[in-house]
Protein backbone atom coordinates (compact mmCIF):
# COMPACT_ATOMS: atom_id res chain seq x y z
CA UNK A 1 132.12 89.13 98.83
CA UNK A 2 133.86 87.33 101.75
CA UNK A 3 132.42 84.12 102.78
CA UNK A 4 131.71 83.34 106.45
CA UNK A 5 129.04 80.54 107.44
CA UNK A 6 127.85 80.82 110.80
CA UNK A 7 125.01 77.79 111.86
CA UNK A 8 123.19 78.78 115.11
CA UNK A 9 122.48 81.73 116.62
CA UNK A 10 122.02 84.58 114.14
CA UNK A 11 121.91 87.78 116.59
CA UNK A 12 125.42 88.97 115.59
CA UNK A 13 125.35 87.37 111.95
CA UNK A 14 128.41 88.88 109.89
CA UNK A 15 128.16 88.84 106.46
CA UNK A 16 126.98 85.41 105.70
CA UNK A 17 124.97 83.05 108.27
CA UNK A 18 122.76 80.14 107.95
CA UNK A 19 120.17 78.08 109.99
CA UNK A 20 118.40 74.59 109.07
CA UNK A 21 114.52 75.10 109.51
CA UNK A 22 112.28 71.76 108.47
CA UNK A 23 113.56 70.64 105.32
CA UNK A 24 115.63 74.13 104.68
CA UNK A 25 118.84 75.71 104.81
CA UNK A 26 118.05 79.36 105.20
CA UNK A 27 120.77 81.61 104.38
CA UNK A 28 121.26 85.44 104.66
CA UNK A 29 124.05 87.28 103.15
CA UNK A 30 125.17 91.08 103.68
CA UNK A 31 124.97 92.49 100.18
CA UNK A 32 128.43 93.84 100.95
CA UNK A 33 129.93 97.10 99.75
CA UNK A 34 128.69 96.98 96.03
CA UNK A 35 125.67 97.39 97.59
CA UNK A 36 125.75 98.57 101.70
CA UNK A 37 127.70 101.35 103.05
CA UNK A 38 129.01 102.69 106.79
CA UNK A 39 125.45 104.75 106.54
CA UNK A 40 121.87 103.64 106.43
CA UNK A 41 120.78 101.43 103.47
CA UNK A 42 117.28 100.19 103.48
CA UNK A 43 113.83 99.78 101.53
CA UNK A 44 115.01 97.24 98.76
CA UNK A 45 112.77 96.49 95.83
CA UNK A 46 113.79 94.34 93.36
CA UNK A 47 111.96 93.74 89.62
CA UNK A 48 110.56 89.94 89.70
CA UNK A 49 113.59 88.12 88.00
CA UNK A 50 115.56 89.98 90.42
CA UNK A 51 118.21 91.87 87.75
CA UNK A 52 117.28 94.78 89.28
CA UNK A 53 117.32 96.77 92.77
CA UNK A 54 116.57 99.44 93.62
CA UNK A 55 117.20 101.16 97.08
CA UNK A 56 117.17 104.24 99.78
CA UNK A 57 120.21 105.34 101.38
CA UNK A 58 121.19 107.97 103.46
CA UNK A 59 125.05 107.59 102.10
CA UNK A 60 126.67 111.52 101.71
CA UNK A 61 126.73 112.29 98.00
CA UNK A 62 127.05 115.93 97.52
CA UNK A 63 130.41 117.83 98.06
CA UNK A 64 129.07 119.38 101.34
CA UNK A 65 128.06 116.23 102.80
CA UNK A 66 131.11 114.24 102.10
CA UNK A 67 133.15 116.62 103.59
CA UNK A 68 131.02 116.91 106.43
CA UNK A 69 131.04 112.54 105.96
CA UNK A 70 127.44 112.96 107.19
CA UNK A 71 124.01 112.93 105.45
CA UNK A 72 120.09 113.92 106.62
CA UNK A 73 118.66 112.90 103.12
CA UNK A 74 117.30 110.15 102.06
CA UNK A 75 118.26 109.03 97.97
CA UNK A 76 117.02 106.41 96.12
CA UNK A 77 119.94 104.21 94.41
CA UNK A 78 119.88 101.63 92.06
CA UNK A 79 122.09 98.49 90.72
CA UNK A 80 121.95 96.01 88.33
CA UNK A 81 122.80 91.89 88.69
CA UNK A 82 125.85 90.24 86.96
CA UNK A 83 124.97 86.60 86.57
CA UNK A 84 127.90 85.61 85.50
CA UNK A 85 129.71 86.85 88.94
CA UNK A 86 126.77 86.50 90.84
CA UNK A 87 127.23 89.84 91.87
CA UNK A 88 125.66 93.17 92.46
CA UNK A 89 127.14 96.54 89.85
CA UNK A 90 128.89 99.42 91.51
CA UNK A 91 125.52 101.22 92.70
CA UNK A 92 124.47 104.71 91.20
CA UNK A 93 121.97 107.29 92.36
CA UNK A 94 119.31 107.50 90.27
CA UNK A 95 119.22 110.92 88.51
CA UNK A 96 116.76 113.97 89.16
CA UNK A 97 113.80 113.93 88.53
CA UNK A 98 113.55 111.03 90.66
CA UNK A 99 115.63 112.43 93.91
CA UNK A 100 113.93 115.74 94.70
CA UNK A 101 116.46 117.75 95.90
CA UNK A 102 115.79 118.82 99.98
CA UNK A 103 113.71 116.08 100.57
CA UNK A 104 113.15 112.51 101.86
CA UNK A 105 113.00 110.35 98.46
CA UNK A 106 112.63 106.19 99.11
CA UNK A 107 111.55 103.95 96.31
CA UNK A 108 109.09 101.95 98.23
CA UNK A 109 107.65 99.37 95.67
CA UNK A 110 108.99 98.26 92.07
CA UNK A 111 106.78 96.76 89.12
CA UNK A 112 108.09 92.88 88.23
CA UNK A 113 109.52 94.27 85.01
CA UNK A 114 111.55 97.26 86.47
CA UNK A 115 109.83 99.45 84.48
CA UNK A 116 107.27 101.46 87.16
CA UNK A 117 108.71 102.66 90.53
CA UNK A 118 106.37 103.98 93.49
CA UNK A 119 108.53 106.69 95.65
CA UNK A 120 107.90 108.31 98.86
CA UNK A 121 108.61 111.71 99.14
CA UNK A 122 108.02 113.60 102.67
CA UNK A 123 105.81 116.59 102.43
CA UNK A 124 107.65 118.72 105.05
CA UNK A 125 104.87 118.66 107.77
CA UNK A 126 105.70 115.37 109.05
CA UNK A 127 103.44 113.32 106.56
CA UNK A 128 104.67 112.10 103.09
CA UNK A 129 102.79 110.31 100.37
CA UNK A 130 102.89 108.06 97.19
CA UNK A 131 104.54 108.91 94.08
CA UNK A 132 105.06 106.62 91.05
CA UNK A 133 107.33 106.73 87.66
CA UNK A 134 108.03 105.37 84.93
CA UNK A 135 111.08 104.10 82.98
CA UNK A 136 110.93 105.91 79.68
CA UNK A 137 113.59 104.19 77.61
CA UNK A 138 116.69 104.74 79.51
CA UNK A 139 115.22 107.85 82.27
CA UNK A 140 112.75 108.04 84.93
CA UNK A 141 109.93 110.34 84.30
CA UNK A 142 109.43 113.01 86.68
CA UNK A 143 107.25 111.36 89.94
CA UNK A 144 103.92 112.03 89.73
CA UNK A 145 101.77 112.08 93.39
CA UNK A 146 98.79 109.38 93.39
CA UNK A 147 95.75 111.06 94.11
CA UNK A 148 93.15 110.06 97.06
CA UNK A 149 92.05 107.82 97.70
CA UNK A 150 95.61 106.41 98.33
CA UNK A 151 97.07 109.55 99.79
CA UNK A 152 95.73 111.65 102.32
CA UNK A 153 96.29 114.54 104.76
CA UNK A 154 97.85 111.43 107.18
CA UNK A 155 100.80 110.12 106.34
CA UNK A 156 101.58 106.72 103.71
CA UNK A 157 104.50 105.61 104.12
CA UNK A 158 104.94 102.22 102.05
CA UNK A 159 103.01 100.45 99.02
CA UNK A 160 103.04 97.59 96.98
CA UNK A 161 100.70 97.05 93.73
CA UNK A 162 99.30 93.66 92.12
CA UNK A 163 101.17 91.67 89.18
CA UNK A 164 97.98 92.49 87.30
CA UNK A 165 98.64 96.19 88.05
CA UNK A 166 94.58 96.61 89.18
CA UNK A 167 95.36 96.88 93.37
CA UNK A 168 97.43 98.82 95.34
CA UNK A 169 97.97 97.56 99.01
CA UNK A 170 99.94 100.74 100.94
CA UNK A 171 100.59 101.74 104.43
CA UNK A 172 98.99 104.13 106.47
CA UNK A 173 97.90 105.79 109.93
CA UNK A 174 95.09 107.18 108.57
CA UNK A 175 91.73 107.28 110.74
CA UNK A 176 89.65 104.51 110.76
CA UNK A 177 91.78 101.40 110.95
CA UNK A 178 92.80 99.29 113.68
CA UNK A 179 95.75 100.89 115.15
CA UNK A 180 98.85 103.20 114.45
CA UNK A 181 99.85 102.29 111.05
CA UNK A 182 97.49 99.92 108.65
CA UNK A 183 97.67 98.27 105.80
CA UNK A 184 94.88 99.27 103.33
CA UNK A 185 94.17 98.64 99.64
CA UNK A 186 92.37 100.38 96.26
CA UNK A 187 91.50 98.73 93.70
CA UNK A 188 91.43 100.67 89.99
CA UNK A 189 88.51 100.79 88.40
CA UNK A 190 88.30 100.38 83.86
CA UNK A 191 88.98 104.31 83.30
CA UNK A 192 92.09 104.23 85.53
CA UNK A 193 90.80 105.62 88.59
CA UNK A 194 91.90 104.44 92.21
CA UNK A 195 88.24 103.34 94.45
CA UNK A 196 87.66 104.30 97.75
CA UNK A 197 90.44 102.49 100.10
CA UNK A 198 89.60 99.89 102.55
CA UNK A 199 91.01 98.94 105.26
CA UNK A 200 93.04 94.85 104.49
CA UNK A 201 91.55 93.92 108.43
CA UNK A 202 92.42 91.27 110.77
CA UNK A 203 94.32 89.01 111.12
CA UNK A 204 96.87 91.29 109.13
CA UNK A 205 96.05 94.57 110.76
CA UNK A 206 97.02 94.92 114.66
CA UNK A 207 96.12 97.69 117.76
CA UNK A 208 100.20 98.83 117.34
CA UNK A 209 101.90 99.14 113.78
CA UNK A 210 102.73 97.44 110.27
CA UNK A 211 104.65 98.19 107.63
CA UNK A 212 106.71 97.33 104.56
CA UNK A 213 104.19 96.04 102.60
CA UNK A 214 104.94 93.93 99.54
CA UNK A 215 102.63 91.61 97.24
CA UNK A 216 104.37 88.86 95.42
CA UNK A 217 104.62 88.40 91.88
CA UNK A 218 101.99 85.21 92.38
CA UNK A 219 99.28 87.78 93.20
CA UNK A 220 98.23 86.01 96.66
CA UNK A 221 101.19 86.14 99.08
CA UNK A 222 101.82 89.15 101.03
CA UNK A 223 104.83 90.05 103.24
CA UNK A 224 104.76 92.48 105.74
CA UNK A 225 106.20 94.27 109.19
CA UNK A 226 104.53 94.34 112.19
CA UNK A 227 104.97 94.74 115.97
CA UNK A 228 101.83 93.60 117.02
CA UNK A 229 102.15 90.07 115.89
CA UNK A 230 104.30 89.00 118.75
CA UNK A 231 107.59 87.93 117.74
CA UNK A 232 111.14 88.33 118.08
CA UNK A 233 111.53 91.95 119.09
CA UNK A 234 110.61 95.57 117.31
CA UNK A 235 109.29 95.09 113.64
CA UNK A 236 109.18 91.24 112.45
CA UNK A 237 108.23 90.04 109.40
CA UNK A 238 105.97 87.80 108.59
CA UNK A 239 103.59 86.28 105.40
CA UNK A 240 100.13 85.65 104.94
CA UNK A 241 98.05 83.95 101.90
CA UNK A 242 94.83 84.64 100.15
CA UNK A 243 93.22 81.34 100.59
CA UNK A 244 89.46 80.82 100.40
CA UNK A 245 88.53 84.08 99.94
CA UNK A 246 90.27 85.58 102.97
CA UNK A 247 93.68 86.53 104.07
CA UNK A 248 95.22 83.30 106.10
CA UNK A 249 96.60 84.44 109.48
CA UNK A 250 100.08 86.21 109.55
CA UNK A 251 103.32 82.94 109.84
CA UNK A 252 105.64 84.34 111.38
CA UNK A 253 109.05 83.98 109.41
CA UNK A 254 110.88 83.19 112.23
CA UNK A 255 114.53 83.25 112.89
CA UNK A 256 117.06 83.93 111.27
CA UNK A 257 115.05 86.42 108.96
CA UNK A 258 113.67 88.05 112.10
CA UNK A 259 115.78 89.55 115.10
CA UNK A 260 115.34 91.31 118.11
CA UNK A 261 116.31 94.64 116.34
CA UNK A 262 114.06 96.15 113.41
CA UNK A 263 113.63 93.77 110.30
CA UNK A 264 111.47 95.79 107.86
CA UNK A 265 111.08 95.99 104.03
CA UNK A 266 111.10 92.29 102.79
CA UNK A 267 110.64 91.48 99.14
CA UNK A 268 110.75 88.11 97.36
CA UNK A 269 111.84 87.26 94.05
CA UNK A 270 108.92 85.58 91.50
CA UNK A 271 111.06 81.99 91.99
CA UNK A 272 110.64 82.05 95.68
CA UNK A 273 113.97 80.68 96.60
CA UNK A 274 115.37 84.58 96.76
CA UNK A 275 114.39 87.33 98.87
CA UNK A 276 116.31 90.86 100.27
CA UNK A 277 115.40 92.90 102.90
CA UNK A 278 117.10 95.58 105.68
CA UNK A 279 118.29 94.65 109.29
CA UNK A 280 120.04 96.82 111.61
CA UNK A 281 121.49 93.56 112.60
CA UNK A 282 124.66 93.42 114.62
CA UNK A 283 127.66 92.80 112.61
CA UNK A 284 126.98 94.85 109.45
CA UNK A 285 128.33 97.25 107.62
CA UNK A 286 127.10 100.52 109.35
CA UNK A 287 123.42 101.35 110.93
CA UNK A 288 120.99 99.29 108.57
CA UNK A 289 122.23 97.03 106.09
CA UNK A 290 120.75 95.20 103.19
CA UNK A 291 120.76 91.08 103.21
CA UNK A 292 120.29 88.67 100.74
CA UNK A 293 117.67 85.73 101.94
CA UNK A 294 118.19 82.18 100.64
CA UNK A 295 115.94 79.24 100.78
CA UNK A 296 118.03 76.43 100.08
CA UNK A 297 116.75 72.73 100.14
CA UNK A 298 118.87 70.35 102.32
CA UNK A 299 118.60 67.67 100.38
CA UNK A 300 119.28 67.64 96.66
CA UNK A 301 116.12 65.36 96.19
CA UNK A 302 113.91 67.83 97.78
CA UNK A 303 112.72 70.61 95.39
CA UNK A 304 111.14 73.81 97.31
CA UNK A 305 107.00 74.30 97.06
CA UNK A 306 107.78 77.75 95.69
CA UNK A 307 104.99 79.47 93.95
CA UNK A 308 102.84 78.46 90.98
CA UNK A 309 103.65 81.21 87.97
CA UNK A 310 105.31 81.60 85.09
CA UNK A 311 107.72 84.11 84.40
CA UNK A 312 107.43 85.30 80.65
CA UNK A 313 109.96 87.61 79.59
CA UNK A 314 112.01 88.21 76.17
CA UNK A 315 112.65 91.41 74.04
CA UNK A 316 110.53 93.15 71.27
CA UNK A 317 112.65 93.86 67.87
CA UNK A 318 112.15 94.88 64.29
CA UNK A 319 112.34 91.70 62.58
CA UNK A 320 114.63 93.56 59.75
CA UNK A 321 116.47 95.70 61.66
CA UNK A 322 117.08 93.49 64.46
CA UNK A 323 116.43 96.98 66.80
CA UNK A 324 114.60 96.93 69.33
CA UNK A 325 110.67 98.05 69.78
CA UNK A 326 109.02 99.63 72.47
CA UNK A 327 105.41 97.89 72.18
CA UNK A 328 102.38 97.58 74.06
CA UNK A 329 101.32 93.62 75.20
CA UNK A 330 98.04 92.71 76.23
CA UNK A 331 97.26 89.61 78.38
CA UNK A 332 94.32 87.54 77.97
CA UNK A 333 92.25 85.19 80.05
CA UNK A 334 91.76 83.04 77.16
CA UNK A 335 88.89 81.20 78.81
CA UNK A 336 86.89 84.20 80.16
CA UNK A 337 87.59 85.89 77.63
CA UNK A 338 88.88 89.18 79.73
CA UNK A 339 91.87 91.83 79.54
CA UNK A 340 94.04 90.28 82.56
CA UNK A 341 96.74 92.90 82.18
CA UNK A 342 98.34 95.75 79.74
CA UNK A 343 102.35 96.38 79.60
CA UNK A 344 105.09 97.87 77.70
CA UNK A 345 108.58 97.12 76.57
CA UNK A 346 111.19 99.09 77.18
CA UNK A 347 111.58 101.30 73.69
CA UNK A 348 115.46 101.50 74.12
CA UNK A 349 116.15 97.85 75.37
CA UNK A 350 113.13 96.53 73.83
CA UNK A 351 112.93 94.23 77.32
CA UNK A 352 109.71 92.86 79.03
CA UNK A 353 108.82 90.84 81.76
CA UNK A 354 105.21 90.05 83.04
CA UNK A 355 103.75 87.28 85.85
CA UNK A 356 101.44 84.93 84.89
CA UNK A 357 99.66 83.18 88.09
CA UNK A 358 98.99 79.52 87.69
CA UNK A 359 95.66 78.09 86.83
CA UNK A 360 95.04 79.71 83.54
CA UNK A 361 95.53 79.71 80.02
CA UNK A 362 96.54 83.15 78.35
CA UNK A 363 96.57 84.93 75.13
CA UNK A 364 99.32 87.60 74.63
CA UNK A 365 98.99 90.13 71.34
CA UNK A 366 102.00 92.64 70.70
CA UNK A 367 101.46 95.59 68.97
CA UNK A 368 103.17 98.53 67.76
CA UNK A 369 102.73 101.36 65.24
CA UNK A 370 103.72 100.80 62.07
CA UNK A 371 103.81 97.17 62.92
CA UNK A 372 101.65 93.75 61.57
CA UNK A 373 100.97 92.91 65.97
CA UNK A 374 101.99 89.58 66.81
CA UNK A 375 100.11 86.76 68.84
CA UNK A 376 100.84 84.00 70.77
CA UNK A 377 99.31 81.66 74.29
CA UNK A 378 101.10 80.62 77.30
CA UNK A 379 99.30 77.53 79.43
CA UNK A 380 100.20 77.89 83.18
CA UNK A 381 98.04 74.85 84.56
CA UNK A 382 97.39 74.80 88.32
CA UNK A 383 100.04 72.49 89.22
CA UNK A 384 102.51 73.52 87.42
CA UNK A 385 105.79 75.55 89.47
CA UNK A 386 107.67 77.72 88.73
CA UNK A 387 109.20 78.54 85.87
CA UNK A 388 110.73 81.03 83.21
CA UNK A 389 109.91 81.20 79.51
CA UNK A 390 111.79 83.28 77.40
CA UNK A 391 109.95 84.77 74.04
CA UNK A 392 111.96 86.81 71.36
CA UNK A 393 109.09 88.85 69.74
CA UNK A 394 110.02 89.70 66.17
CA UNK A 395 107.67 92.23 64.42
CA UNK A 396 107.04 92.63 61.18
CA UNK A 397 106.77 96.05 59.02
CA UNK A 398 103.17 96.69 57.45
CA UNK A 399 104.73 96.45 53.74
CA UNK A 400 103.14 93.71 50.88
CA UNK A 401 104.36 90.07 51.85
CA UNK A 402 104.71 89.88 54.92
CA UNK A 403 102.55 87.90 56.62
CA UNK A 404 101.41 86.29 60.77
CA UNK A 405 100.44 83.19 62.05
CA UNK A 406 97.09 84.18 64.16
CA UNK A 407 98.12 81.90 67.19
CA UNK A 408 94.81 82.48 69.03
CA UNK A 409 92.07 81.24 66.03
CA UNK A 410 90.40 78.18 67.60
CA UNK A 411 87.73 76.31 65.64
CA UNK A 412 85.53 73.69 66.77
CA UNK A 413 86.93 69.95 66.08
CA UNK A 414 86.86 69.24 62.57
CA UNK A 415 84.86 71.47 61.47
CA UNK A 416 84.85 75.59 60.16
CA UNK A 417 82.73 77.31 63.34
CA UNK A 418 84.88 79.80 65.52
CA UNK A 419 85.42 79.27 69.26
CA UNK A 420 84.81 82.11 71.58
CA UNK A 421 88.62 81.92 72.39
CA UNK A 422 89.42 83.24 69.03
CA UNK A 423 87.30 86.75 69.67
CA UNK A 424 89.81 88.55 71.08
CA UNK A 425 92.49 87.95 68.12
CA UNK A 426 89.64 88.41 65.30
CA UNK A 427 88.54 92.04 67.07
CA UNK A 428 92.88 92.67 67.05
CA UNK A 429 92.39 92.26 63.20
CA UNK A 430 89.51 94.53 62.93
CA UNK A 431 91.01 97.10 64.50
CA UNK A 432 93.63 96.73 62.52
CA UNK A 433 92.15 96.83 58.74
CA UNK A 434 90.39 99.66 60.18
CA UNK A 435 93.30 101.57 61.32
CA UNK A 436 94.73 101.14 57.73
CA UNK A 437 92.25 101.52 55.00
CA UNK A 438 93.80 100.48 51.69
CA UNK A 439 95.29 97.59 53.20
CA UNK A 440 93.93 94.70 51.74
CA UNK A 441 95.14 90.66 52.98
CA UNK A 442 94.77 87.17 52.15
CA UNK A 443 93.01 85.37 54.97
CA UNK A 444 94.80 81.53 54.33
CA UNK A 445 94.39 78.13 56.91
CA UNK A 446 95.95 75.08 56.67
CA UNK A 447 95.59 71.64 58.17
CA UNK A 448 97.85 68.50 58.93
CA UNK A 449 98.32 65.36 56.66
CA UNK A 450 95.55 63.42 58.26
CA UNK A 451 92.59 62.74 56.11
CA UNK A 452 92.00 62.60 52.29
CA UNK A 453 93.89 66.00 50.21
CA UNK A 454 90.45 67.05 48.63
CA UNK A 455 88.48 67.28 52.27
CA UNK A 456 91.61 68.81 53.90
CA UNK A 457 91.43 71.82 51.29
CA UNK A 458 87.58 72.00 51.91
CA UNK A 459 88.08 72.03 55.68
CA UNK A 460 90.77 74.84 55.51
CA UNK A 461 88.49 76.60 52.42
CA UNK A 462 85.85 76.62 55.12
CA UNK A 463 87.57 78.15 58.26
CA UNK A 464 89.28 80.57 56.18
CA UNK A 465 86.11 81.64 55.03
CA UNK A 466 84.69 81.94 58.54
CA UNK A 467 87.07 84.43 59.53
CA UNK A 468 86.32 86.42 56.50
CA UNK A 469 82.83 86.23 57.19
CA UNK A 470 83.52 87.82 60.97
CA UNK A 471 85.85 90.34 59.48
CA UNK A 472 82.88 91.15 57.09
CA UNK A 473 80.32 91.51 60.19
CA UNK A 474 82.27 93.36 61.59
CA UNK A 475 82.51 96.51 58.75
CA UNK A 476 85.73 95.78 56.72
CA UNK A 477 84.61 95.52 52.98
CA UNK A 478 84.68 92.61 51.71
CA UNK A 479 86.69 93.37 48.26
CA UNK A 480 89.63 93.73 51.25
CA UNK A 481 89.71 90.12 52.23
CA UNK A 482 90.39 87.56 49.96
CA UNK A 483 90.11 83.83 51.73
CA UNK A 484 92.21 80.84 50.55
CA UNK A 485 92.16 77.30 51.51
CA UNK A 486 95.69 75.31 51.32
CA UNK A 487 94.80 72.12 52.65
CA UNK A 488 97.84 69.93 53.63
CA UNK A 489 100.04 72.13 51.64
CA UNK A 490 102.88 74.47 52.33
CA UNK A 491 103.40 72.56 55.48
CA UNK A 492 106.03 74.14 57.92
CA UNK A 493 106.68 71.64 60.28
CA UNK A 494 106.76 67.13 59.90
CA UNK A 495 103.61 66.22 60.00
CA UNK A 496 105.30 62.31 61.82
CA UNK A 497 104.81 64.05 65.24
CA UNK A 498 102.04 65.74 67.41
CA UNK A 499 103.85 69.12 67.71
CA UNK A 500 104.35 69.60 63.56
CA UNK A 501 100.89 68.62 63.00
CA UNK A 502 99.95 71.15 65.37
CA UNK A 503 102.10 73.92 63.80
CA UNK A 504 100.66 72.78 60.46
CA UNK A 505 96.72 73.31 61.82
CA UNK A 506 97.47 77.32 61.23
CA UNK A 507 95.53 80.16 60.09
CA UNK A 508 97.55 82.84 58.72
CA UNK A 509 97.54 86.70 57.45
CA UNK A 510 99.29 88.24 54.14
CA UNK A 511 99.89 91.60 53.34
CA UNK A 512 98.14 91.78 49.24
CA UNK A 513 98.31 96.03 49.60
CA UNK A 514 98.35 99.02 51.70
């Protein structure tokens, strides 16, 4: 990509320009021809590490149209992210089922792992509606149309659901809102289904339009279109924050993300520091164009705000095989105690990727058939900013030996009672013994090196025995379960520092039979 750094006015920008704002070097980038073309390119979505994007173009692709070097359809395309060029892959368009031949197809809103896809399809009539699919392996299933209330005879044209996959915000000019086009939102109830949609309100919602609609991977920042917020000219965009219990009023982004030509569809990456979006800009490639945004800090010593998640992301494998395993992962409030969130890996890359908001602790199991699940925390205190945290989930076949660490069994200080954090992992082993019958385990703890040898094997006697006890409770005979207390031996990290003792305070689960 040629480099060309304009400071100042941004109105005809080129490929590359760049303004100071505050503390901030903001810089915008033309994607270039790995990405852009001489025709319409718009509608970016990217997944929330941004490795992937995908995109609607209206680029000829079929004999006919090239020859005719003209095209009425709209295709979704996609591309992938070299790091090590910093670059974007020759782009492809995404197979059938996704792009229904003879009609309007636009990916409108991508989950942060890249692995669910909402699509707009037009309907002939004038209206269009929601579609969503989902990355099986290596193909797209065939889009399937949300049901009301998120669709309706009116026409939705863009939508953007929650990290915790529970709320759909989407566009539409449906009656009852405030103007032309609204943004609105559903939340899904425990069985699946989508409520009854409401309209977001003022001061998001204006008398004229908005559009492009896009919730960011921290769960309370929203970005959005709109003409009726004042501005620079046609659709700006701007961003508003849950704060309080409301919606803070929309900030406008100001120049040089907004012109006085059309700047619609912006989506930021989970770090904050990256964003895309379309402009029909002067100085592009061809009609509408898709830019790279930048948030740079002037000075080396000052770190951007940025938002307060964690990025957790890895692959799933057999631990013998070294293949990888499509498996499900369920995130845990650990101290209420509640289902945050449920996601997949991929079954042929084995890849996941979830966002955890700030200002909780969580419990993560993995599980997959034919498979001993696997279980594990991430803290993400309140302060803390942003980061990434890569976890390499090995699992382990159900065959004699093998044998977990059960990360999320909490006991009281020094002595054998259970915390109500450890509930969610004891129910995981229920439902496991139960799903296999003949299987029968050793229940073991261990502690540190503090304290006398006798009382340590007591202690660790004790809590293995509590766990037995649940299991019992619970309806899993009690000839399956045999409970052993090691003390301070077998330990499997130095005891000389916080972090081994820590790793040595374990409660663990062997495979006797099955």
């Amino acid at each position: 990509m040629r480099s060309i750094l304009i400071i100042g006015s941004l109105f005809a920008c080129g490929l590359v320009c760049a303004q100071q704002k505050d503390s901030v070097e903001i810089k915008i980038e033309n994607l270039g021809k790995e990405i852009n073309s001489p025709y319409p390119d718009f509608a970016p979505v990217t997944s929330a590490d941004g490795s992937v994007m995908i995109f609607t173009s209206k680029r000829p692709t079929t004999e006919k149209e090239i020859r005719k070097n003209s095209s009425n359809v709209e295709r979704i395309y996609s591309s992938d992210f070299n790091p090590k060029d910093s670059l974007w892959h020759q782009t492809i368009v995404v197979p059938d089922p996704v792009n229904t031949k003879g009609r309007n197809n636009s990916a409108i809103a991508l989950s942060n792992d890249g692995q669910h896809m909402l699509i707009y399809h037009d309907d002939f009539n004038g209206n269009g509606d929601i579609y969503e699919s989902k990355l099986q392996g290596t193909q797209w299933s065939e889009p399937k149309r949300l049901g009301e209330p998120v669709n309706s005879q009116f026409h939705e044209s863009s939508a953007s659901i929650a990290p915790d996959d529970k709320t759909i915000y989407f566009v539409s000019d449906r009656p009852g809102g405030l103007g032309g086009r609204d943004i609105w939102f559903s939340t899904r109830d425990a069985s699946g289904k989508w409520g009854k949609a409401e309209n977001i309100g003022s001061p998001i919602n204006t008398n004229t339009d908005e559009e492009g609609i896009f919730i960011h991977p921290d769960g309370k920042t929203i970005y959005f279109s709109s003409n009726g917020h004042g501005g620079h000219g046609g659709f700006d965009i701007f961003k508003t924050e849950f704060k309080g219990g409301r919606w803070s009023t929309p900030q406008d982004l100001g120049e040089p993300l907004n012109t006085n030509g059309d700047d619609l569809f912006f989506v930021m990456e989970a770090n904050g520091q990256t964003g895309y979006y379309s402009s029909s800009m002067p100085g592009g490639m061809g009609d509408k164009d898709i830019y790279r945004v930048s948030f740079i800090p002037i000075k080396k010593e000052v770190k951007p705000a940025g938002p307060r998640l964690t990025l957790l992301k890895g692959h799933v494998f057999d631990e013998e095989k070294q293949t990888p395993v499509g498996a499900l992962m369920d995130i845990y409030d650990s101290e209420k105690n509640e289902l945050v969130t449920t996601l997949g890996s991929n079954s042929s890359t084995g890849k996941f990727l979830v966002s955890l908001p700030a200002g909780k602790n969580y419990r993560i199991t993995v599980k997959s058939e034919g498979y001993l699940y696997y279980s594990d925390f991430v803290n993400v205190p309140d302060t803390a900013a942003y980061q990434e945290v890569e976890r390499n989930i090995a699992l382990k076949k159900l065959t004699v030996g093998k044998k977990i660490v059960l990360k999320n069994i909490f006991y009281d200080f020094n002595k054998a009672s259970l915390r109500d954090e450890s509930m969610s992992e004891l129910n995981q082993m229920v439902d496991l013994l139960k799903e296999n019958s003949a299987m029968k385990i050793e229940l073991s703890s261990y502690t540190e090196s503090k304290g006398a040898d006798e009382y340590n094997r007591k202690l660790s006697q004790a809590r293995a025995q509590s766990v037995v006890d649940y299991l019992i409770k619970s309806g899993i005979p009690k000839t399956r379960l045999v409970p052993v207390g090691y003390g301070e031996a077998l330990p499997v990290a130095s005891n000389d520092t916080e972090e081994g003792r820590q790793m040595n305070r374990r409660t663990e689960f062997k495979i006797l039979k099955n």
